[in-house]
N, C-alpha and C. Protein backbone atom coordinates (compact mmCIF):
# COMPACT_ATOMS: atom_id res chain seq x y z
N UNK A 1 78.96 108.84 135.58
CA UNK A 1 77.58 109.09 135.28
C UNK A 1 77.32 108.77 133.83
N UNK A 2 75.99 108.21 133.30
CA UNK A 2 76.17 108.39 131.85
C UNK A 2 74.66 107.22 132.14
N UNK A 3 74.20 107.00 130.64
CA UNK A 3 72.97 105.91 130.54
C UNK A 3 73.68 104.52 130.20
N UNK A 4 74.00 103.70 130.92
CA UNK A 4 73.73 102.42 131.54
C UNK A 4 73.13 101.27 130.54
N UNK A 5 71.93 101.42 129.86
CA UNK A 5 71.46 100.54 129.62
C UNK A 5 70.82 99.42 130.48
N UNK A 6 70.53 99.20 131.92
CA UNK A 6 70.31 98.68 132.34
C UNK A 6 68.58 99.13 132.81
N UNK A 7 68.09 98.52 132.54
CA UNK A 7 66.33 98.51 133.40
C UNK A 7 66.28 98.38 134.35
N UNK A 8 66.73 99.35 135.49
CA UNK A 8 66.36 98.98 136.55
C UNK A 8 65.16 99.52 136.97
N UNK A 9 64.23 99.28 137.84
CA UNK A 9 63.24 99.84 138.18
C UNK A 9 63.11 100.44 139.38
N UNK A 10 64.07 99.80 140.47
CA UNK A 10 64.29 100.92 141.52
C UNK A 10 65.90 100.66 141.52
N UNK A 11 66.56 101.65 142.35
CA UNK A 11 67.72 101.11 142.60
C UNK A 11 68.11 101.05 144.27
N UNK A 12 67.83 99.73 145.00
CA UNK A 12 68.47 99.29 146.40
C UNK A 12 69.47 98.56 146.88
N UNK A 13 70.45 99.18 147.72
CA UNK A 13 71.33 98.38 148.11
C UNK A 13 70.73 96.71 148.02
N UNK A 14 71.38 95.97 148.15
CA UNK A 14 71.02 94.66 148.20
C UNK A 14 69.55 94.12 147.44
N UNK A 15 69.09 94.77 146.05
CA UNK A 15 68.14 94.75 145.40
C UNK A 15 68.29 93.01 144.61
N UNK A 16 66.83 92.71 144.82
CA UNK A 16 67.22 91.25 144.53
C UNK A 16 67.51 91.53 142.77
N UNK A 17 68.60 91.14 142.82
CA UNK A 17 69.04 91.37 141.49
C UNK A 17 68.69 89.81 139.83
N UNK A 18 68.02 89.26 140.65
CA UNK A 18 67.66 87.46 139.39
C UNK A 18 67.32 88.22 138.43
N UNK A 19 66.22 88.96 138.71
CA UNK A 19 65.61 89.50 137.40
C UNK A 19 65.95 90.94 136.74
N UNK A 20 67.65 91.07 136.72
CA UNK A 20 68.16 91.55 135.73
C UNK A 20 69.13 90.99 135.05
N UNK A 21 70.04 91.55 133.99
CA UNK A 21 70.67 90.53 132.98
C UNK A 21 71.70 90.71 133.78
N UNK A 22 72.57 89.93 132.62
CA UNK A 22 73.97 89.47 133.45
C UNK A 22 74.54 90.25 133.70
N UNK A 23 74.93 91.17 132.78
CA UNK A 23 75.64 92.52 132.81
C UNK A 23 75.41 93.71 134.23
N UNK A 24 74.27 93.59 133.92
CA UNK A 24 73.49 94.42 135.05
C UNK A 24 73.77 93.76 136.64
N UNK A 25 73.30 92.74 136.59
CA UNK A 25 73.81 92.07 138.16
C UNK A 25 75.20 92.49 138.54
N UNK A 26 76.39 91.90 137.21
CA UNK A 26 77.77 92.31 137.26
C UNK A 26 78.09 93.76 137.96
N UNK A 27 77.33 94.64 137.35
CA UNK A 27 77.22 96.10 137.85
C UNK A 27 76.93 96.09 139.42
N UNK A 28 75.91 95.98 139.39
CA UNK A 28 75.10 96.02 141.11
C UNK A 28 76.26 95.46 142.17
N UNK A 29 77.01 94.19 141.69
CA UNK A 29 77.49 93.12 142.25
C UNK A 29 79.06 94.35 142.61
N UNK A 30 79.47 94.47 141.51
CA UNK A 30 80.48 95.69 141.30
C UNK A 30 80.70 96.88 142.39
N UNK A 31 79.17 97.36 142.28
CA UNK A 31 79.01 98.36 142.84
C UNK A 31 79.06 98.35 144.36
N UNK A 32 78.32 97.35 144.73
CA UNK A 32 78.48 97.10 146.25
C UNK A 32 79.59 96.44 146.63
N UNK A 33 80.45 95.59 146.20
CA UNK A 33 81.44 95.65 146.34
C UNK A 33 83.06 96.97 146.97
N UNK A 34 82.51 97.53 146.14
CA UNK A 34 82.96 99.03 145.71
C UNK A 34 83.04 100.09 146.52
N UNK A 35 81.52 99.58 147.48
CA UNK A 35 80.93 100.71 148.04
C UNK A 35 80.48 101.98 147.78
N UNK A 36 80.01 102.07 146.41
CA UNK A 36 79.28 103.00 145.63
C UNK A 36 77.93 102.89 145.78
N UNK A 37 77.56 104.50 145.47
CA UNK A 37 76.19 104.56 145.89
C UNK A 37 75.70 104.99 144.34
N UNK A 38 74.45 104.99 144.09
CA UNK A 38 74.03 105.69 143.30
C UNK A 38 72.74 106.70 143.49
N UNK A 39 72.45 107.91 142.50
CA UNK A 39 72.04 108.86 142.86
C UNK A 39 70.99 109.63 143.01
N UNK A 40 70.44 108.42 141.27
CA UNK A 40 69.39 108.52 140.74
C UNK A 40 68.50 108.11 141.11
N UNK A 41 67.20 108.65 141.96
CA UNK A 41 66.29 107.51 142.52
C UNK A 41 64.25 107.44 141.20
N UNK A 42 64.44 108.77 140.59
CA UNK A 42 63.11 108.38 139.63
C UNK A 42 64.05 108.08 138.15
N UNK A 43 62.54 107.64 137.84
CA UNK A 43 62.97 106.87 136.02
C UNK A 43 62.99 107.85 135.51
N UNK A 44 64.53 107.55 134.56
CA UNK A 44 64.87 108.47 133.35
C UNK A 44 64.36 107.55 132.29
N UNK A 45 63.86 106.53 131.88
CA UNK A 45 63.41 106.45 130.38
C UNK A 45 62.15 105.13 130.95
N UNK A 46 60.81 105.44 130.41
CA UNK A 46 60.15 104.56 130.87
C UNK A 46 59.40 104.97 132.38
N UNK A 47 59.71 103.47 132.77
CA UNK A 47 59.45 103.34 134.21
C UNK A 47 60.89 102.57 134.82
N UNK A 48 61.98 102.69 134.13
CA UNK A 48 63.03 102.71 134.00
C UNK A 48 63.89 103.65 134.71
N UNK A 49 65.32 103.03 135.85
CA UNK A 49 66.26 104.41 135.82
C UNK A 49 67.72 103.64 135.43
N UNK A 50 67.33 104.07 133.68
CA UNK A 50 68.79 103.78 133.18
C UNK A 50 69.98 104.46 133.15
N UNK A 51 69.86 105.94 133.47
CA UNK A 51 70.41 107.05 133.34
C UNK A 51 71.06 106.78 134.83
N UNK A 52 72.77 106.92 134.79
CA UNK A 52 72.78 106.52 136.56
C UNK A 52 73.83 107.68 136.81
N UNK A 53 73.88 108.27 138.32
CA UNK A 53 75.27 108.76 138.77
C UNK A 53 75.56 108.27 139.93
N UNK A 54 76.68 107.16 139.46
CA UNK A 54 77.59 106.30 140.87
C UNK A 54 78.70 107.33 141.49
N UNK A 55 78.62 107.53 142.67
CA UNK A 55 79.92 108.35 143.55
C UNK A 55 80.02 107.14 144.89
N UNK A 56 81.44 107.05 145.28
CA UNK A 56 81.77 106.75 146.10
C UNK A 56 81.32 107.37 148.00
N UNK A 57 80.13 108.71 147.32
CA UNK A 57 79.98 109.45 148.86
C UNK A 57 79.03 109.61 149.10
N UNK A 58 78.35 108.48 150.28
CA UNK A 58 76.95 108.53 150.39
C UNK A 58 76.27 109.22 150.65
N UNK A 59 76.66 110.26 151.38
CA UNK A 59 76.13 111.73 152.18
C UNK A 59 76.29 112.65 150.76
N UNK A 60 76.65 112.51 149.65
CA UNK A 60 77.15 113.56 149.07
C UNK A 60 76.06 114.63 148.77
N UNK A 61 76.18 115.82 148.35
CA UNK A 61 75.66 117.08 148.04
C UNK A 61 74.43 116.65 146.48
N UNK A 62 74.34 115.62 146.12
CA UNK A 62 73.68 115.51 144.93
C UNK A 62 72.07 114.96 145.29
N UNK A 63 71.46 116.55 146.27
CA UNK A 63 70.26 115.62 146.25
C UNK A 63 69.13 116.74 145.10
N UNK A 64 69.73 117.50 144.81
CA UNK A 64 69.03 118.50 143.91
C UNK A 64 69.00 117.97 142.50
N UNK A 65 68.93 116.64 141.90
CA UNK A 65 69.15 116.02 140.54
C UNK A 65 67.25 116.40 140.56
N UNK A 66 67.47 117.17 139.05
CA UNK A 66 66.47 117.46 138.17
C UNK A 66 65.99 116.21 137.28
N UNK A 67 65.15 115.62 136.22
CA UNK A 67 65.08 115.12 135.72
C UNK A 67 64.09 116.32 134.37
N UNK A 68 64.95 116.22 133.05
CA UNK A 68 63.96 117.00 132.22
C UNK A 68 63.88 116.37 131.02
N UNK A 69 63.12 116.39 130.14
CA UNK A 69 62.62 115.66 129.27
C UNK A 69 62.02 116.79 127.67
N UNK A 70 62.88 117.46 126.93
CA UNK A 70 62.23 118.22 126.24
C UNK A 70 61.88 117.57 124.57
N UNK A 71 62.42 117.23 124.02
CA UNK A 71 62.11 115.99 122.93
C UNK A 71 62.33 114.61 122.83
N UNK A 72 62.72 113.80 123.65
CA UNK A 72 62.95 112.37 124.21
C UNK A 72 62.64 111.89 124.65
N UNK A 73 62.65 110.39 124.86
CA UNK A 73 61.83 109.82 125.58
C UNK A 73 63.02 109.52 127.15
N UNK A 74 64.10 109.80 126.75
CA UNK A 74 65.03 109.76 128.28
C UNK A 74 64.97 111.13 128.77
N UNK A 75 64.74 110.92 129.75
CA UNK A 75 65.01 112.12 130.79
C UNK A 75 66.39 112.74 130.91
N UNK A 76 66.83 113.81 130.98
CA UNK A 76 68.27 114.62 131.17
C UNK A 76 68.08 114.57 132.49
N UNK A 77 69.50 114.33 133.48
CA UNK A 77 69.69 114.61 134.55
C UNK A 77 70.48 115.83 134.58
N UNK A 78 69.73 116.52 135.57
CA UNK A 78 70.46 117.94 135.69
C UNK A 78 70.69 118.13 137.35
């Protein structure tokens, strides 16, 4: 888990990935590979969800993620 740096604006399996950078595709490309899911589905900074948590378990228990925001412009995942 951790912020990414990446702009994504939604995050979908098989998300047409052209219009992100290289790095970022690398990731996505990575990830599905991998069979990792990720967790985060609203924007932590922006209209942005750079803030990510990848687990290997798609069913997993993480559907209670908070998003809070008390002096920043990124959101805390809680």
């Amino acid at each position: 888990m951790g912020d990414f740096n990446y702009a994504f604006v939604q995050w979908l399996p098989g998300q047409n990935v052209d219009r992100l950078s290289n790095d970022a595709t690398k990731f996505c490309e990575w990830s599905d590979d991998n069979f990792l899911v990720q967790h985060v589905t609203s924007p932590t900074r922006k209209n942005a969800i750079s803030d990510l948590i990848v687990t290997d378990e798609p069913d997993s228990k993480l559907t209670d993620l908070d998003l809070w925001s008390p002096t920043s412009d990124h959101k805390t995942v809680k």
